[in-house]
C-alpha atoms as a PDB file:
ATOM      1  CA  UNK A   1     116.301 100.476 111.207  1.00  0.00           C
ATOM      2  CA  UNK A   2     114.166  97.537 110.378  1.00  0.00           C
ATOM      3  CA  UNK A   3     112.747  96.776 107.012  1.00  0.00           C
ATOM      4  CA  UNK A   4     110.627  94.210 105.309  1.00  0.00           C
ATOM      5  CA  UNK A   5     110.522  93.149 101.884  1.00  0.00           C
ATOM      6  CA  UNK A   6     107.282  92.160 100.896  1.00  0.00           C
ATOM      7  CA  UNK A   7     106.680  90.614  97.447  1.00  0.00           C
ATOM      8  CA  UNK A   8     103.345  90.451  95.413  1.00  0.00           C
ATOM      9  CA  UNK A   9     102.291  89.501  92.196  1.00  0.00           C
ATOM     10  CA  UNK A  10      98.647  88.148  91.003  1.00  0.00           C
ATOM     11  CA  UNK A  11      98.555  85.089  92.646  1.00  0.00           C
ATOM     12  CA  UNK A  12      96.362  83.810  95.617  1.00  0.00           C
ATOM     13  CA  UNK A  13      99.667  83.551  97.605  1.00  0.00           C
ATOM     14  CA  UNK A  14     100.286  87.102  97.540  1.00  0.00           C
ATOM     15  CA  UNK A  15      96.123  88.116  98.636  1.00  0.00           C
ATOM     16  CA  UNK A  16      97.111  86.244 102.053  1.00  0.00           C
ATOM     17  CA  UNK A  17      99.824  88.474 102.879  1.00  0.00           C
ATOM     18  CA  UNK A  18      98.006  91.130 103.796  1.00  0.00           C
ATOM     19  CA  UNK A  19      96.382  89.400 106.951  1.00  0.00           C
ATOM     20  CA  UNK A  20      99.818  88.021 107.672  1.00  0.00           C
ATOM     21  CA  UNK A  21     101.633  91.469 107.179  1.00  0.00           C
ATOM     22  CA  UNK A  22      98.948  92.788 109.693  1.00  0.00           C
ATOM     23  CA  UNK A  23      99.420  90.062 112.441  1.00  0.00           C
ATOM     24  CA  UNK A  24     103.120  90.856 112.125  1.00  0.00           C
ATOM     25  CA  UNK A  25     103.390  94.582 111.722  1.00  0.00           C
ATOM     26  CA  UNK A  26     102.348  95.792 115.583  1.00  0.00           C
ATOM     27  CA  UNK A  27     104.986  92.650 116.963  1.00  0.00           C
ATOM     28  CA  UNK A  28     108.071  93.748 114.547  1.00  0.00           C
ATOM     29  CA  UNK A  29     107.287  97.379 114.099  1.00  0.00           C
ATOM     30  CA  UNK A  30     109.653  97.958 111.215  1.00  0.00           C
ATOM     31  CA  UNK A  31     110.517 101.403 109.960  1.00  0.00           C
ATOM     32  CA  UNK A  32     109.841 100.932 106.389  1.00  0.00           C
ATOM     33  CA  UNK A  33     108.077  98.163 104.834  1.00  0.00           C
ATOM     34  CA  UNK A  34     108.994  98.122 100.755  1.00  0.00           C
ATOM     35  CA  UNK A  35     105.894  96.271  98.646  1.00  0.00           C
ATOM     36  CA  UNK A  36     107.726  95.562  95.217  1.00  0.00           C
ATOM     37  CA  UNK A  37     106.333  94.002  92.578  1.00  0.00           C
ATOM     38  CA  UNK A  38     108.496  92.316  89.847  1.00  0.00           C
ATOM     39  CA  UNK A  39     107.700  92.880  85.841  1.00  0.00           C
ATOM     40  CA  UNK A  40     108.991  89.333  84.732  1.00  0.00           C
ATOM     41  CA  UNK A  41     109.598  89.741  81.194  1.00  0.00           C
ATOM     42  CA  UNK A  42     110.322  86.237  80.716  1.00  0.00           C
ATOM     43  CA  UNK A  43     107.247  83.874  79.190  1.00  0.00           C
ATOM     44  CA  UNK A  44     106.088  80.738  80.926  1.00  0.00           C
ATOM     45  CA  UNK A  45     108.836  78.107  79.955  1.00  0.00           C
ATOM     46  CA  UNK A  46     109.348  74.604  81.056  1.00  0.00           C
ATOM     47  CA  UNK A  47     113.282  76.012  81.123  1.00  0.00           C
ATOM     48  CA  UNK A  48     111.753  78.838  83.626  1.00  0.00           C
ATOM     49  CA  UNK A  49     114.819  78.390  85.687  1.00  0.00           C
ATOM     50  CA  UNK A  50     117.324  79.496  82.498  1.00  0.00           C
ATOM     51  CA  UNK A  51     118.052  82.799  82.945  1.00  0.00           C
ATOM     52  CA  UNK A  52     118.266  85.698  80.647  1.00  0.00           C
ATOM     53  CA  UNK A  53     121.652  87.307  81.049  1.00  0.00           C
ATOM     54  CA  UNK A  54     121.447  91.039  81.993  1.00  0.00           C
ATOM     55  CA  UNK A  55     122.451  92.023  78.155  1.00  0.00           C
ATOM     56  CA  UNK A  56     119.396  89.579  76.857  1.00  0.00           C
ATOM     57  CA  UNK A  57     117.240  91.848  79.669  1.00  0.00           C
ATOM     58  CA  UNK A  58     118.270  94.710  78.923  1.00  0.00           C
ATOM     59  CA  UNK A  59     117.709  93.507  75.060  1.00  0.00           C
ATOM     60  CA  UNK A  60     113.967  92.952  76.151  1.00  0.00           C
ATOM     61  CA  UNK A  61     113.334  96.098  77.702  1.00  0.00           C
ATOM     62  CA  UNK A  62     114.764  97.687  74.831  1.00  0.00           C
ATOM     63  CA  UNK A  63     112.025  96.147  72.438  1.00  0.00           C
ATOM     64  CA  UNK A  64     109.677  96.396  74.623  1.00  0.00           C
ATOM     65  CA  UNK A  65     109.707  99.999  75.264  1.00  0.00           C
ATOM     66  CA  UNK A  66     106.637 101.809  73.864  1.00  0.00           C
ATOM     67  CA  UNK A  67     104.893  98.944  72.732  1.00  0.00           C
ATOM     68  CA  UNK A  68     101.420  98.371  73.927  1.00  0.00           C
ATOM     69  CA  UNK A  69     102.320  94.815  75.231  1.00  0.00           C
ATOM     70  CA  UNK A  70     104.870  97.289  77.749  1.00  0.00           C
ATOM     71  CA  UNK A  71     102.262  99.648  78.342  1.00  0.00           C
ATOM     72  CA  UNK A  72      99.944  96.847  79.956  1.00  0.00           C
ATOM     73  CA  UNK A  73     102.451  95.278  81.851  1.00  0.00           C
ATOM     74  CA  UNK A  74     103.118  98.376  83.554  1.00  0.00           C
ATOM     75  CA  UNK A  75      99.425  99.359  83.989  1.00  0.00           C
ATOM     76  CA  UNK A  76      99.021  96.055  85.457  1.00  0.00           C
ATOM     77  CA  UNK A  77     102.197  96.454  88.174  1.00  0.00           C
ATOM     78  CA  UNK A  78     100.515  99.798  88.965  1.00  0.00           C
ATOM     79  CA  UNK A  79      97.488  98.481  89.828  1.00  0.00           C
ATOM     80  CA  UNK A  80      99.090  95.656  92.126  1.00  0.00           C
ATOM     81  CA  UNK A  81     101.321  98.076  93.973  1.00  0.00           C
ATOM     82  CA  UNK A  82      98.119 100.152  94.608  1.00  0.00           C
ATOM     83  CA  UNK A  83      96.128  97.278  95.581  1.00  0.00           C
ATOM     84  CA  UNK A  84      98.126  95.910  98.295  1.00  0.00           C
ATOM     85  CA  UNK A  85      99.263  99.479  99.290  1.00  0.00           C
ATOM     86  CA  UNK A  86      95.775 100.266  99.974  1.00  0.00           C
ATOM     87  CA  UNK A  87      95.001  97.027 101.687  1.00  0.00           C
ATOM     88  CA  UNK A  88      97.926  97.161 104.038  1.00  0.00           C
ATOM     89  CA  UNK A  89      97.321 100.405 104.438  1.00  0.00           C
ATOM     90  CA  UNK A  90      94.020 100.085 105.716  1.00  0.00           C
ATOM     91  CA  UNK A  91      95.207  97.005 107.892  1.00  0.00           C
ATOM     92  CA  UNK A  92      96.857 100.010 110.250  1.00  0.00           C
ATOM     93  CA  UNK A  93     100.370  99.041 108.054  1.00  0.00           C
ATOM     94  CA  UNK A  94     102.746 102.849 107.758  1.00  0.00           C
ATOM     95  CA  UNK A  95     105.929 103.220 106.159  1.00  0.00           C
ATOM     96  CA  UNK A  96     105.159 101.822 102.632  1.00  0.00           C
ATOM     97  CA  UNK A  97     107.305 102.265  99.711  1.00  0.00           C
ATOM     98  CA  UNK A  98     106.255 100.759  96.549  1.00  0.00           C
ATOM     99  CA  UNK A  99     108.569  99.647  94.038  1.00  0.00           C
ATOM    100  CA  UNK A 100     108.254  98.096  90.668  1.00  0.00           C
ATOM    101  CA  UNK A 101     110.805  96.651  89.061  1.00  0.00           C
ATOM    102  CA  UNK A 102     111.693  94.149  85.755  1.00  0.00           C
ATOM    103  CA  UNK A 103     113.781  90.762  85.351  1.00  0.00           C
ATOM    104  CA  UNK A 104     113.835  87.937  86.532  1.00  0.00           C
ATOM    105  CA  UNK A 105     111.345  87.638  90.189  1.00  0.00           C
ATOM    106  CA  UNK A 106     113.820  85.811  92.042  1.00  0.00           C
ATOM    107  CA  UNK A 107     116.954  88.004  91.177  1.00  0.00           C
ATOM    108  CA  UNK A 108     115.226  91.288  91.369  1.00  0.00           C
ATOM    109  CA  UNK A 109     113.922  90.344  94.522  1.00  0.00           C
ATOM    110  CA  UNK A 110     117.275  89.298  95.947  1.00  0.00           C
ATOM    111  CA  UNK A 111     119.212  92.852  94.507  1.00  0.00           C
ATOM    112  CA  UNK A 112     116.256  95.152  95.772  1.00  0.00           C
ATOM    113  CA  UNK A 113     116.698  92.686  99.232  1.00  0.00           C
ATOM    114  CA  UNK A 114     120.376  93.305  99.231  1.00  0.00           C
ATOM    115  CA  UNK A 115     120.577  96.921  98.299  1.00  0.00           C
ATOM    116  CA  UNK A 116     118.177  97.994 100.804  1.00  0.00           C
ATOM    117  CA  UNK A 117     119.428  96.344 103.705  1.00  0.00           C
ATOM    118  CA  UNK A 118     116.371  94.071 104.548  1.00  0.00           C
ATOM    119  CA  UNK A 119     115.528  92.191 108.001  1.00  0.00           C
ATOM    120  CA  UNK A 120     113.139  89.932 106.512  1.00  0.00           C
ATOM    121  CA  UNK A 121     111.379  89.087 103.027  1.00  0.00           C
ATOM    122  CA  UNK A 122     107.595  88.273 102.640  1.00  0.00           C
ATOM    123  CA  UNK A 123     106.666  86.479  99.836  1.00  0.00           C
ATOM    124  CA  UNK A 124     103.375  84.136  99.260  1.00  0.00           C
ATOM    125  CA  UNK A 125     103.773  80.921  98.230  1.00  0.00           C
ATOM    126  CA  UNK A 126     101.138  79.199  95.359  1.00  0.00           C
ATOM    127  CA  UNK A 127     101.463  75.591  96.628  1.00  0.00           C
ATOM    128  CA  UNK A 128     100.828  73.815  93.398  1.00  0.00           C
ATOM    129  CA  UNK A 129     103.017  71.027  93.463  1.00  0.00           C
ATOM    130  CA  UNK A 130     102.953  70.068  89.797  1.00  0.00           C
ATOM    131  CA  UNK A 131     103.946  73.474  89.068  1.00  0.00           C
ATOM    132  CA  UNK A 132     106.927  73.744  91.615  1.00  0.00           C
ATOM    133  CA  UNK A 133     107.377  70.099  90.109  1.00  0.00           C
ATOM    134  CA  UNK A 134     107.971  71.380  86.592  1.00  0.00           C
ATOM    135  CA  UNK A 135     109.177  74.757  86.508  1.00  0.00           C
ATOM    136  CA  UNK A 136     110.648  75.287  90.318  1.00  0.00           C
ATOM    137  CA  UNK A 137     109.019  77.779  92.857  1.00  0.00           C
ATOM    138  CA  UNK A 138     110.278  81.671  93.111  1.00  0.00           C
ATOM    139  CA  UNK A 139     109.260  81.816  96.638  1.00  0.00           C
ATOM    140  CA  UNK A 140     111.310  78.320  97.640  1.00  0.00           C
ATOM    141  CA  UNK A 141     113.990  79.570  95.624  1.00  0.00           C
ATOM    142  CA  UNK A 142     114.162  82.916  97.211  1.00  0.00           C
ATOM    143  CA  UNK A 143     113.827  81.053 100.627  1.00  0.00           C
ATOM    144  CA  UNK A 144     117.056  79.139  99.512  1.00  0.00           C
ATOM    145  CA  UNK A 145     119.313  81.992  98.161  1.00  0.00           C
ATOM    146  CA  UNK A 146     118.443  84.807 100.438  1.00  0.00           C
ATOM    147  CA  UNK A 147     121.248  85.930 103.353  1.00  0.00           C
ATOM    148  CA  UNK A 148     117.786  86.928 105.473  1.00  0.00           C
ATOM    149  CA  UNK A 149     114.962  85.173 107.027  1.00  0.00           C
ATOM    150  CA  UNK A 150     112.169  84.784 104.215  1.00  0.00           C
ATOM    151  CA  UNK A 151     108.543  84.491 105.385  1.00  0.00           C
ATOM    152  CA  UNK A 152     106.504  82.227 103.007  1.00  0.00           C
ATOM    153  CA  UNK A 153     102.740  82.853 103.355  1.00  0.00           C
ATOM    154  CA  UNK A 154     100.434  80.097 102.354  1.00  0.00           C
END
């Protein structure tokens, strides 16, 4: 069975993988295609690439839960996931599973590639170079960590 991760977020990186994912879907037919979206619950850091332990996530989550901060981070993934659902969906793309999840983007994206069994991962890539400069890129580190081919769309 083939599968493809495909990663979005808010970014201008993620609106271009929709035309990609339909120039790609009719040549690699996979079986399922899973759109997640990652909750980072993180802030904007220059130490972006220090990572919360999973006790200081789940810590997070914890005080997070029913907070209205919580509620519009989640209304915000659900309007993402339906976004690009509906747009690949309408590019002639079947199969889609959404999934939203919380952490870190780059570990959650790596687990959810892992434990599903992935053929490929599809992730956009911002291309700001003082940004990747400063605070490191998820999509070059997923590109370097992942055990499957990882399609950055620019």
């Amino acid at each position: 069975m083939k599968k493809i991760l495909v990663c979005v977020d808010d970014t201008k990186g993620s609106l271009l993988i929709v035309d990609t994912m339909a120039r790609l879907f009719p040549c690699m037919k996979p079986d399922a295609v899973i759109l997640l979206y990652v909750i980072k619950l993180e802030g904007p850091s220059l130490m972006d690439d220090v990572l919360l332990s999973d006790s200081e996530i789940n810590e997070l989550r914890e005080a997070l839960k029913g907070t209205e901060y919580k509620e519009l981070l989640d209304r915000k993934a659900q309007k993402i996931i339906d976004y690009f659902q509906k747009a690949l969906e309408e590019k002639g793309i079947t199969g889609i599973r959404p999934v939203i999840k919380e952490g870190h983007p780059v570990e959650e994206i790596l687990k959810i590639a892992e434990e599903e069994g992935v053929n490929m991962i599809v992730v956009g890539s911002r291309g700001k170079r003082m940004h990747n400069l400063l605070m490191g890129s998820v999509s070059r580190e997923i590109a370097n960590r992942a055990q499957v081919p990882v399609l950055l769309v620019k």
